[in-house]
N, C-alpha and C. Protein backbone atom coordinates (compact mmCIF):
# COMPACT_ATOMS: atom_id res chain seq x y z
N UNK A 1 115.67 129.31 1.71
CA UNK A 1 115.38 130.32 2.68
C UNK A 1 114.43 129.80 3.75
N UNK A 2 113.88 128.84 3.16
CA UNK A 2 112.43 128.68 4.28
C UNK A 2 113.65 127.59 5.12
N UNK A 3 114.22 126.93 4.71
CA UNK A 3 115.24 126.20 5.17
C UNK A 3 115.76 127.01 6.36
N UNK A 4 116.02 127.87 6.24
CA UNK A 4 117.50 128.53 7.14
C UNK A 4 116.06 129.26 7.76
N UNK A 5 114.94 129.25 8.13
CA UNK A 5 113.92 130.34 8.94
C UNK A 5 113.68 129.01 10.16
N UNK A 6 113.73 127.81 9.94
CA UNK A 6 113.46 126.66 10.35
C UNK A 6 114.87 126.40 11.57
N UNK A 7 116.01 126.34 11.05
CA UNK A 7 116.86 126.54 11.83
C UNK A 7 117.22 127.48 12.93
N UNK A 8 116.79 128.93 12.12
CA UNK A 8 117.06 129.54 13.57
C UNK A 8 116.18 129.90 14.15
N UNK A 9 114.49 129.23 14.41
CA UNK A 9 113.33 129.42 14.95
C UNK A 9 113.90 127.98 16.06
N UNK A 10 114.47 126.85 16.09
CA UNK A 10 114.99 125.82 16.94
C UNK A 10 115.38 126.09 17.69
N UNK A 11 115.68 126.02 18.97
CA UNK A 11 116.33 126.00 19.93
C UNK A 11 117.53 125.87 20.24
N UNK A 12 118.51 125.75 20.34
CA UNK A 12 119.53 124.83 20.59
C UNK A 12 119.80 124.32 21.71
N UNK A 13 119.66 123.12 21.95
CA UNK A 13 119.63 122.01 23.09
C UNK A 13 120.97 122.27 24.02
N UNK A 14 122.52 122.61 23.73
CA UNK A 14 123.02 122.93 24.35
C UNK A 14 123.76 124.32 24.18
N UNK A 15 123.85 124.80 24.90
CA UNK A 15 124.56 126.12 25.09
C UNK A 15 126.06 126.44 25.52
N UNK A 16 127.18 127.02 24.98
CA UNK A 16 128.06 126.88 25.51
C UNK A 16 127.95 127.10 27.14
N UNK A 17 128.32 126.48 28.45
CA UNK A 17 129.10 127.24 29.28
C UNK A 17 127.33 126.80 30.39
N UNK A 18 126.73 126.21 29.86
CA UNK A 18 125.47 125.81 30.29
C UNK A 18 124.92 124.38 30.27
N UNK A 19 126.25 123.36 30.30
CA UNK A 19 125.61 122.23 29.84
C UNK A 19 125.40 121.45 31.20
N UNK A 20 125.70 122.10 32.48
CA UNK A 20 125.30 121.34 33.33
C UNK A 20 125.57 121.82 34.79
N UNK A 21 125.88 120.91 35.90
CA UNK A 21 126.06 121.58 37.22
C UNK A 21 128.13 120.85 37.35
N UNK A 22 128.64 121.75 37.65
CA UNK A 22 129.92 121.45 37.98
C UNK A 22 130.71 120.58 39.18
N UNK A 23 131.62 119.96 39.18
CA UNK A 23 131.95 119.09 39.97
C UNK A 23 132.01 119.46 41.26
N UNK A 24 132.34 120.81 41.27
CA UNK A 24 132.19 122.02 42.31
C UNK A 24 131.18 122.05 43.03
N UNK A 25 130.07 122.11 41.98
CA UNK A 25 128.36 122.55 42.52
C UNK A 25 127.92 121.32 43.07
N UNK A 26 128.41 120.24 42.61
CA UNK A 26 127.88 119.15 43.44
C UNK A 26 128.75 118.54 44.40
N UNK A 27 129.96 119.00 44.86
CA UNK A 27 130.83 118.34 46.04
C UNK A 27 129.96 119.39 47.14
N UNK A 28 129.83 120.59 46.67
CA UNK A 28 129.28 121.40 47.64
C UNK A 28 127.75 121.48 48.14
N UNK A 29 127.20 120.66 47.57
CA UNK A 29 125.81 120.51 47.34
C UNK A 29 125.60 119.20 48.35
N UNK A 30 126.52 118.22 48.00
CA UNK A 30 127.10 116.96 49.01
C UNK A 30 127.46 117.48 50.39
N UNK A 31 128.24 118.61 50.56
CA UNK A 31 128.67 118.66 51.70
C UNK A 31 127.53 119.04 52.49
N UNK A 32 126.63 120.01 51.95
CA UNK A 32 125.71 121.25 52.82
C UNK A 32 124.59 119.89 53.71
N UNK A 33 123.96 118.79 52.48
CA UNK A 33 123.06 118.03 52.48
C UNK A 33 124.04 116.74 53.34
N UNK A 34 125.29 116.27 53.72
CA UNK A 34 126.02 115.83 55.11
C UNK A 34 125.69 116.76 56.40
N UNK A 35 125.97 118.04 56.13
CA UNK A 35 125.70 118.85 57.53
C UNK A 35 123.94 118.68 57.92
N UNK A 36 123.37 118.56 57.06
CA UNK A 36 122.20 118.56 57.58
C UNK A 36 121.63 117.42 58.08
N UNK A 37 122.67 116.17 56.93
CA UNK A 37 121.66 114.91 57.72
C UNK A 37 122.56 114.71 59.19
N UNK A 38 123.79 115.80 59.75
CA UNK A 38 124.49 114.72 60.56
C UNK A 38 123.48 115.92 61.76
N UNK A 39 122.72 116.96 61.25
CA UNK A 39 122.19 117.84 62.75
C UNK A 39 121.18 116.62 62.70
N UNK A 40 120.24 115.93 61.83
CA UNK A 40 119.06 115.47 62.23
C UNK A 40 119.41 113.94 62.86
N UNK A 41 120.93 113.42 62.85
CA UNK A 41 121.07 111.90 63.86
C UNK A 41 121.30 113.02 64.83
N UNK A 42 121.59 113.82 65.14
CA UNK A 42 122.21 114.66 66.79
C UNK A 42 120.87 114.57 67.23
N UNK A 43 119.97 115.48 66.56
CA UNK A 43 118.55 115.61 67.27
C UNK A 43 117.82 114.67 67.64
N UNK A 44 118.22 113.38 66.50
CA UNK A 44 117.83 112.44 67.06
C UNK A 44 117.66 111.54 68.60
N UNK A 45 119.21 111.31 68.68
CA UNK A 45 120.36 111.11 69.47
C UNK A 45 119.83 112.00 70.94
N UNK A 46 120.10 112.94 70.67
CA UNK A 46 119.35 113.73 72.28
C UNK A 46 118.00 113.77 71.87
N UNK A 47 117.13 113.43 71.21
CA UNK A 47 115.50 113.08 71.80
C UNK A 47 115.21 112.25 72.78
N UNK A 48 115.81 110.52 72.20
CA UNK A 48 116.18 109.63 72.83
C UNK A 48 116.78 109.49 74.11
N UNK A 49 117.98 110.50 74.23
CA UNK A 49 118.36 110.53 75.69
C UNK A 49 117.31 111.12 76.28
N UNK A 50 116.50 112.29 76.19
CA UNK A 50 115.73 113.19 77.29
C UNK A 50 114.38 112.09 77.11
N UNK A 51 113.87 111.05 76.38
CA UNK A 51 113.01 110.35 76.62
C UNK A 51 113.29 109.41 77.60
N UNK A 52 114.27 108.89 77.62
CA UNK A 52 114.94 108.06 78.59
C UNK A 52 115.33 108.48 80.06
N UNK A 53 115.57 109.98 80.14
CA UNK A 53 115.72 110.94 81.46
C UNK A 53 114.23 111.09 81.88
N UNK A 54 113.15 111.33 80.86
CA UNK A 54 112.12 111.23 81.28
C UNK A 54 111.04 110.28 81.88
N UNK A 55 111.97 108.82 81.47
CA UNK A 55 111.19 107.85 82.35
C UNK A 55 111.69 107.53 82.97
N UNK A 56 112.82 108.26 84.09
CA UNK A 56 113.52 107.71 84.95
C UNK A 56 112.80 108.72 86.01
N UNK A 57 112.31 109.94 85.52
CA UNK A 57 112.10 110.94 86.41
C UNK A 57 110.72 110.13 87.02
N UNK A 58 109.86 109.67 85.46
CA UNK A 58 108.41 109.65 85.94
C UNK A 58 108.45 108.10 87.00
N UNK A 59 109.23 107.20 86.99
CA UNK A 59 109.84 106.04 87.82
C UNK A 59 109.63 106.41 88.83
N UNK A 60 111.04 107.60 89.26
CA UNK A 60 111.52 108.21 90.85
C UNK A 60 110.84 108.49 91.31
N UNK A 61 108.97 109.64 90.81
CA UNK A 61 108.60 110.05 91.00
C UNK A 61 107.30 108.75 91.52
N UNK A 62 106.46 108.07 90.47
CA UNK A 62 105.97 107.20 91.03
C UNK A 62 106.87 106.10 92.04
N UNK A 63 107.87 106.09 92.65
CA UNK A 63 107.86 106.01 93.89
C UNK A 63 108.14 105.99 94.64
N UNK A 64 108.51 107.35 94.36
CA UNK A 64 108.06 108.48 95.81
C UNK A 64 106.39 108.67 96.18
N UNK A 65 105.45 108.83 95.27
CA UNK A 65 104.19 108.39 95.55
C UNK A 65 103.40 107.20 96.29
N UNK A 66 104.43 106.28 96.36
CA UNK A 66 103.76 104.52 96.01
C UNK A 66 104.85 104.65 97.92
N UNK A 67 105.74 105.10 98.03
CA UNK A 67 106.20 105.34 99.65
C UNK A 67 105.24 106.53 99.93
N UNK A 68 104.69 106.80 100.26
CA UNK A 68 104.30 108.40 100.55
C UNK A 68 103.03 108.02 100.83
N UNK A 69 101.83 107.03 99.46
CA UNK A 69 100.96 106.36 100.28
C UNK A 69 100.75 105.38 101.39
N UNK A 70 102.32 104.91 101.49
CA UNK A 70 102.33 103.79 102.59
C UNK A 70 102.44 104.74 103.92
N UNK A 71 102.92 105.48 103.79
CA UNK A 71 103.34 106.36 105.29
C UNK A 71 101.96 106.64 105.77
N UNK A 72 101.32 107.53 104.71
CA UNK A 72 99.93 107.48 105.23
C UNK A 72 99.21 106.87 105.16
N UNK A 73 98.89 105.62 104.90
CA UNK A 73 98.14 104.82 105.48
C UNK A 73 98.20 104.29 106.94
N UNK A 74 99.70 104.16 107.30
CA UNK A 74 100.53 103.93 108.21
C UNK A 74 100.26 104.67 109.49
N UNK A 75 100.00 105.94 109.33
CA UNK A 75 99.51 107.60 109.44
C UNK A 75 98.36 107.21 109.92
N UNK A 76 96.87 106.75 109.22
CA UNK A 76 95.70 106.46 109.37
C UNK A 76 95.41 105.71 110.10
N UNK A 77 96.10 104.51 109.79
CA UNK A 77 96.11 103.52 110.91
C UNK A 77 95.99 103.55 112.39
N UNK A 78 97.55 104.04 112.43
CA UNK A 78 97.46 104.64 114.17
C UNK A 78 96.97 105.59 114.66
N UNK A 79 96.28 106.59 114.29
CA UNK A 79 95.58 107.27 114.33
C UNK A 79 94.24 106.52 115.28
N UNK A 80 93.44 105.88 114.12
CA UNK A 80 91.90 104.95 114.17
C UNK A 80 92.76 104.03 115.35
N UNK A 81 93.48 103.92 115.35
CA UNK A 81 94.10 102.88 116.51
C UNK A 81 93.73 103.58 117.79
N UNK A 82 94.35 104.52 117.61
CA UNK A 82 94.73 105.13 119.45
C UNK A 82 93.13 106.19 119.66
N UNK A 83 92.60 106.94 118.45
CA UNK A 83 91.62 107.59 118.91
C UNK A 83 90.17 106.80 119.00
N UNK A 84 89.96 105.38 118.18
CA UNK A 84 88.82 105.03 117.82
C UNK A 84 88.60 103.47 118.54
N UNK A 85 88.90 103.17 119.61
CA UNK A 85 89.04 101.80 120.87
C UNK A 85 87.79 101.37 120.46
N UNK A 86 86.54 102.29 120.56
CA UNK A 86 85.30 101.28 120.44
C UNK A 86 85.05 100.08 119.64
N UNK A 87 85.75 99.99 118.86
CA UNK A 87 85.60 99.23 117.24
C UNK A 87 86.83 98.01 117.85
N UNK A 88 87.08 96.89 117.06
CA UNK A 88 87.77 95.69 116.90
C UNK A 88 88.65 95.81 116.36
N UNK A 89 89.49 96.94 116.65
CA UNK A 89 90.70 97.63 115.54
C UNK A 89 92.05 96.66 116.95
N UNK A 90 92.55 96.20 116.62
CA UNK A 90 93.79 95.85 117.26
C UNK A 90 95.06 97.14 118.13
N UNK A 91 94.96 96.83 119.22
CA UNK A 91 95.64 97.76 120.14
C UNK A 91 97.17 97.87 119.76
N UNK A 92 97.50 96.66 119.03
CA UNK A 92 98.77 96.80 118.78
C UNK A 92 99.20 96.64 117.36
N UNK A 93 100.00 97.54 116.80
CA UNK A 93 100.23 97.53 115.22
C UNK A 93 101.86 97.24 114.93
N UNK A 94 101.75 95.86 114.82
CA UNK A 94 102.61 95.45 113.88
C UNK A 94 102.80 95.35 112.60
N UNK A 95 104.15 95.86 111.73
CA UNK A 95 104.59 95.95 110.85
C UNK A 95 104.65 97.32 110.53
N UNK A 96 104.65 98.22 111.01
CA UNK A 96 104.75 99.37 110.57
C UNK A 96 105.88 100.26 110.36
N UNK A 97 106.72 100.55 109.06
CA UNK A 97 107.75 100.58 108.59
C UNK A 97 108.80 102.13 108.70
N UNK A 98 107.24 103.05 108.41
CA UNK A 98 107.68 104.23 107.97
C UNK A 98 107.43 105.68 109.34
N UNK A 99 106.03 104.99 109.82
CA UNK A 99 105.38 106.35 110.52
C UNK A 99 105.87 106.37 111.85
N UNK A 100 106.70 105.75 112.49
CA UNK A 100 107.51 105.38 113.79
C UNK A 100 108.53 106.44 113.53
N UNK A 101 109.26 106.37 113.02
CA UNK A 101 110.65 106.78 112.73
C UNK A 101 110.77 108.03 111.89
N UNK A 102 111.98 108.12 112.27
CA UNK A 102 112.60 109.57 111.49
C UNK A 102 112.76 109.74 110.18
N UNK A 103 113.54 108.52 110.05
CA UNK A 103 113.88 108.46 108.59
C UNK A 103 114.17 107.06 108.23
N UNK A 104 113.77 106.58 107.21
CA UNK A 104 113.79 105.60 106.74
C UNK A 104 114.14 105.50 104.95
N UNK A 105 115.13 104.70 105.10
CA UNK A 105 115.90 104.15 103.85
C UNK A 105 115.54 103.13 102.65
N UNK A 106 115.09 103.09 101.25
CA UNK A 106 114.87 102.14 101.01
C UNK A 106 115.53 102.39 99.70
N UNK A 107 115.71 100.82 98.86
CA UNK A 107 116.41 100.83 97.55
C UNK A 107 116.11 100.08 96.50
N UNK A 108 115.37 100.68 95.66
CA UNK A 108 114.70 99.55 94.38
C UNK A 108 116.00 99.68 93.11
N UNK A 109 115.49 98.83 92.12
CA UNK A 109 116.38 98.60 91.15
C UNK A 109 114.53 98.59 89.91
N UNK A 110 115.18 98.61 88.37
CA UNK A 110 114.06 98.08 87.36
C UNK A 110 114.31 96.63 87.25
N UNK A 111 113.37 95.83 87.71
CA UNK A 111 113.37 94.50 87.59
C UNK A 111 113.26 94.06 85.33
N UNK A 112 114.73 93.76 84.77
CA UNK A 112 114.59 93.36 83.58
C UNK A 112 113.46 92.34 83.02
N UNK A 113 112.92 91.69 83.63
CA UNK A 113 112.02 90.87 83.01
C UNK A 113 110.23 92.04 82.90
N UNK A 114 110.02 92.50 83.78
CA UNK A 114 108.82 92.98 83.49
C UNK A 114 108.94 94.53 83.68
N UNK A 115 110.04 95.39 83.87
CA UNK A 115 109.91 96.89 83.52
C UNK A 115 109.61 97.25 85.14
N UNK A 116 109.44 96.38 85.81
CA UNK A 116 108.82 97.08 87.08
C UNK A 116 109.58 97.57 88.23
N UNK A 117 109.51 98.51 88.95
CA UNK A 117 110.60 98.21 90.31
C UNK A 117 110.25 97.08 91.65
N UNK A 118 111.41 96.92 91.85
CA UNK A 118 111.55 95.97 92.98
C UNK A 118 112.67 95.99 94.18
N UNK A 119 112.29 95.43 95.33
CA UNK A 119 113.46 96.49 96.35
C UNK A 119 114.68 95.75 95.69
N UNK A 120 115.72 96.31 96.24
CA UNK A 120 117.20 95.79 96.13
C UNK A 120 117.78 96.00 97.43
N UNK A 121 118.95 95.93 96.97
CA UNK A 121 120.59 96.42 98.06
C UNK A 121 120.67 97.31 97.90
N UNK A 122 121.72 97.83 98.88
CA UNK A 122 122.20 99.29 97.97
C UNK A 122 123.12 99.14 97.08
N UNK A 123 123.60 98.14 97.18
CA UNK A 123 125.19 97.71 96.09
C UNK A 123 124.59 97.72 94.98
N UNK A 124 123.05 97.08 94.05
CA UNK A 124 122.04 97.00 93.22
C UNK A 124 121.54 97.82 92.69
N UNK A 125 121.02 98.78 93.34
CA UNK A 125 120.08 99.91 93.79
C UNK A 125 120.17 100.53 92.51
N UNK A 126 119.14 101.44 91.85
CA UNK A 126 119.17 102.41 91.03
C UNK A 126 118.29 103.61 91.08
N UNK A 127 117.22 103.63 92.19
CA UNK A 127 116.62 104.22 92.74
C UNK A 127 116.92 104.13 94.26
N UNK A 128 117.37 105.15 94.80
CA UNK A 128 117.58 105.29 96.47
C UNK A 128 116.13 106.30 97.15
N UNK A 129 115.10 105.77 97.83
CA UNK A 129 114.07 106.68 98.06
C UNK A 129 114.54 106.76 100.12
N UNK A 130 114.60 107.74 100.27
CA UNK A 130 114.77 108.50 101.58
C UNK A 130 113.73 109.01 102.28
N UNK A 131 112.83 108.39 103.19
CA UNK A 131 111.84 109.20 104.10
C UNK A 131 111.98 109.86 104.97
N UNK A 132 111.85 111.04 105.51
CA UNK A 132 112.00 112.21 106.54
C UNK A 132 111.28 112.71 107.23
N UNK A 133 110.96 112.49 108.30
CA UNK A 133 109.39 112.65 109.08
C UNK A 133 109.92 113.93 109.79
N UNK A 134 109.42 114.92 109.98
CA UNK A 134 109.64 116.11 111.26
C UNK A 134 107.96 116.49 112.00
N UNK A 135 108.24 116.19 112.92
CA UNK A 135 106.54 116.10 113.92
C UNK A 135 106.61 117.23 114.33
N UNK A 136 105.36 117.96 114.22
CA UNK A 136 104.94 119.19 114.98
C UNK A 136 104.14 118.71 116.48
N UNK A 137 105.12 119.76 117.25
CA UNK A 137 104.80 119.95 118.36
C UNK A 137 103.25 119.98 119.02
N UNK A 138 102.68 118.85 119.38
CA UNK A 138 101.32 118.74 120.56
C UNK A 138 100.67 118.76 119.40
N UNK A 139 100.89 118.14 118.32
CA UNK A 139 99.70 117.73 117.74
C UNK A 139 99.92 116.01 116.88
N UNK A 140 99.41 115.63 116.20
CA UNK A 140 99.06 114.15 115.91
C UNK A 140 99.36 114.33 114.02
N UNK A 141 99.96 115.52 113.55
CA UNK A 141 100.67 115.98 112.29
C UNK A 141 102.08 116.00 112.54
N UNK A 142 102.67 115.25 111.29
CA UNK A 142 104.04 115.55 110.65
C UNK A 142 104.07 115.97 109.17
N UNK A 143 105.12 116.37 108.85
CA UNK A 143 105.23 116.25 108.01
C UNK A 143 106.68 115.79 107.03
N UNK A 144 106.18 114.55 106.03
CA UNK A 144 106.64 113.69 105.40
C UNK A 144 107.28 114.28 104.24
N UNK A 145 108.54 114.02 103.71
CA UNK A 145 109.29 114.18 102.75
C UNK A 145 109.88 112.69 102.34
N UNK A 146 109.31 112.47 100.83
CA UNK A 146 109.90 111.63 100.62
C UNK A 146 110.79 111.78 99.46
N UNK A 147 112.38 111.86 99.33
CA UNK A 147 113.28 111.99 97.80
C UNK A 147 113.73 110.89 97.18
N UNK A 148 113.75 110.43 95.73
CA UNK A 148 114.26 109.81 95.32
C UNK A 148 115.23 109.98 94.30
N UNK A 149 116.72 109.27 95.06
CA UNK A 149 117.56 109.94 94.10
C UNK A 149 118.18 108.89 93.55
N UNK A 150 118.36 109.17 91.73
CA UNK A 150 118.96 108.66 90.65
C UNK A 150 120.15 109.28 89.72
N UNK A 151 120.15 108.20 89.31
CA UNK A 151 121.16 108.81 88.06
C UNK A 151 120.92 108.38 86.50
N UNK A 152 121.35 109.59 85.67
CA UNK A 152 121.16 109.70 84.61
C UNK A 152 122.15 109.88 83.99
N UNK A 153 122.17 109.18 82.19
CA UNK A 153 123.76 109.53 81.69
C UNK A 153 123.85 111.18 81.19
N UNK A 154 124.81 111.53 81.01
CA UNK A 154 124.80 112.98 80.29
C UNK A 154 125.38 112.45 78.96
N UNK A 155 125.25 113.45 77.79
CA UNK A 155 125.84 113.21 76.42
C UNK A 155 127.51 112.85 76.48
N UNK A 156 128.08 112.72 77.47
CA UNK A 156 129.49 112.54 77.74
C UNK A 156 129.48 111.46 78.33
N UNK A 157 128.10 110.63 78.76
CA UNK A 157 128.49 109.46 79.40
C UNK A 157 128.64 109.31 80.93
N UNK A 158 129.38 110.81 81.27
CA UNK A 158 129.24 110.76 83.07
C UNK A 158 127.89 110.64 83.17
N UNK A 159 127.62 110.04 84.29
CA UNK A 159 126.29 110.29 85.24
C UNK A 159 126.06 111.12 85.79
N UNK A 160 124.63 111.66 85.93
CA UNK A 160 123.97 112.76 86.45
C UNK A 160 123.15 112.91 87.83
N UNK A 161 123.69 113.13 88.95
CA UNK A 161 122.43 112.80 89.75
C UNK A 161 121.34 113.54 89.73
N UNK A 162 120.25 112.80 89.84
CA UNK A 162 119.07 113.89 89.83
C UNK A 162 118.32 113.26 91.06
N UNK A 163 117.04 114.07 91.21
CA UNK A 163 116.57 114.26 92.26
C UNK A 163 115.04 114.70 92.48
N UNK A 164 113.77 113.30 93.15
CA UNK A 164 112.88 114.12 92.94
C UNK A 164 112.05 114.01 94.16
N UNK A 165 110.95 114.77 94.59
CA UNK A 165 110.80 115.31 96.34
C UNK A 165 109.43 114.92 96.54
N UNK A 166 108.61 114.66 97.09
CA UNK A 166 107.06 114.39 97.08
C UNK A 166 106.81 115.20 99.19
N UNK A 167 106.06 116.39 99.15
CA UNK A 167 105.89 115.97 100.63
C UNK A 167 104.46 116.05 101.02
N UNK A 168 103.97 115.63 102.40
CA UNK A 168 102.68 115.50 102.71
C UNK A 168 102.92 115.69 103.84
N UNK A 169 101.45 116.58 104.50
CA UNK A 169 101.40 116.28 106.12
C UNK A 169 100.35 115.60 106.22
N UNK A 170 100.82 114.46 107.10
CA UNK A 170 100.37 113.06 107.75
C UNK A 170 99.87 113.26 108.75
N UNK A 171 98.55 112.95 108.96
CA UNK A 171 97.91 113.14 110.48
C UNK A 171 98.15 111.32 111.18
N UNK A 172 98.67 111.59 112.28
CA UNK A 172 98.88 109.80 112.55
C UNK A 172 98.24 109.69 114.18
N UNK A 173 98.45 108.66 114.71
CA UNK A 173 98.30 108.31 116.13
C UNK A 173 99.09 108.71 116.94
């Protein structure tokens, strides 16, 4: 008797109809844990692209800055030129690229060896920056627009143009 109190105080280790997870429970368990790892390469996948859109923007954008300080300096120049004679400033200014003119064209590329831009062609080009001067009437102010326009891939591979604007009014000579 103490025998048979011993036995059914035990447990029994397996149970009918409970001995485990079914071939079922784990094809489906496989599938759910595929859907999830294939959202986290997607998210991946477009992080990477919008990091890459984002240093093309912050590129376009530094320079459009890096033209925009040349205009006005350009701006300053003739300015101290034509209003400030007393001084040893030179009557005549050569090289001046941007603050003459209407509009002016220029075209960099990312130079592969050091990350940096550098002018190009336009056949080259991967940055196109566009200057736009419009002068107000009887006074020694314009004002400067400078855009630089690129392209970016989309998740399909076409290219995207994008587009970015910097403007200033330039007091010049």
């Amino acid at each position: 008797m103490a025998e048979n109190l011993m036995n059914s105080r035990r447990p029994s280790l397996v149970r009918k109809g409970e001995a485990g997870f079914s071939l079922v429970e784990m094809l489906m368990a496989a599938f759910i844990m595929a859907i999830g790892l294939l959202g986290l390469t997607m998210l991946q996948v477009m992080s990477i692209r919008g990091a890459q859109g984002g240093k093309s923007l912050s590129i376009a954008v530094g320079l459009a800055e890096q033209v925009m300080d040349k205009v006005e300096v350009e701006g300053r120049a003739t300015y101290l030129n034509t209003n400030f004679t007393d001084y040893s400033s030179p009557t005549d200014l050569n090289g001046l690229n941007y603050i003459n003119k209407d509009s002016q064209t220029d075209y960099y590329r990312i130079d592969p060896d050091t990350g940096g831009t550098v002018v190009a062609t336009a056949a080259d080009a991967q940055f196109t920056v566009v200057m736009h001067q419009s002068y107000s009437a009887g006074t020694n102010l314009s004002d400067v627009t400078v855009d630089v326009t690129f392209s970016d891939t989309s998740s399909g591979g076409a290219p995207i143009k994008r587009k970015a604007s910097v403007t200033r009014r330039i007091l010049h000579g």
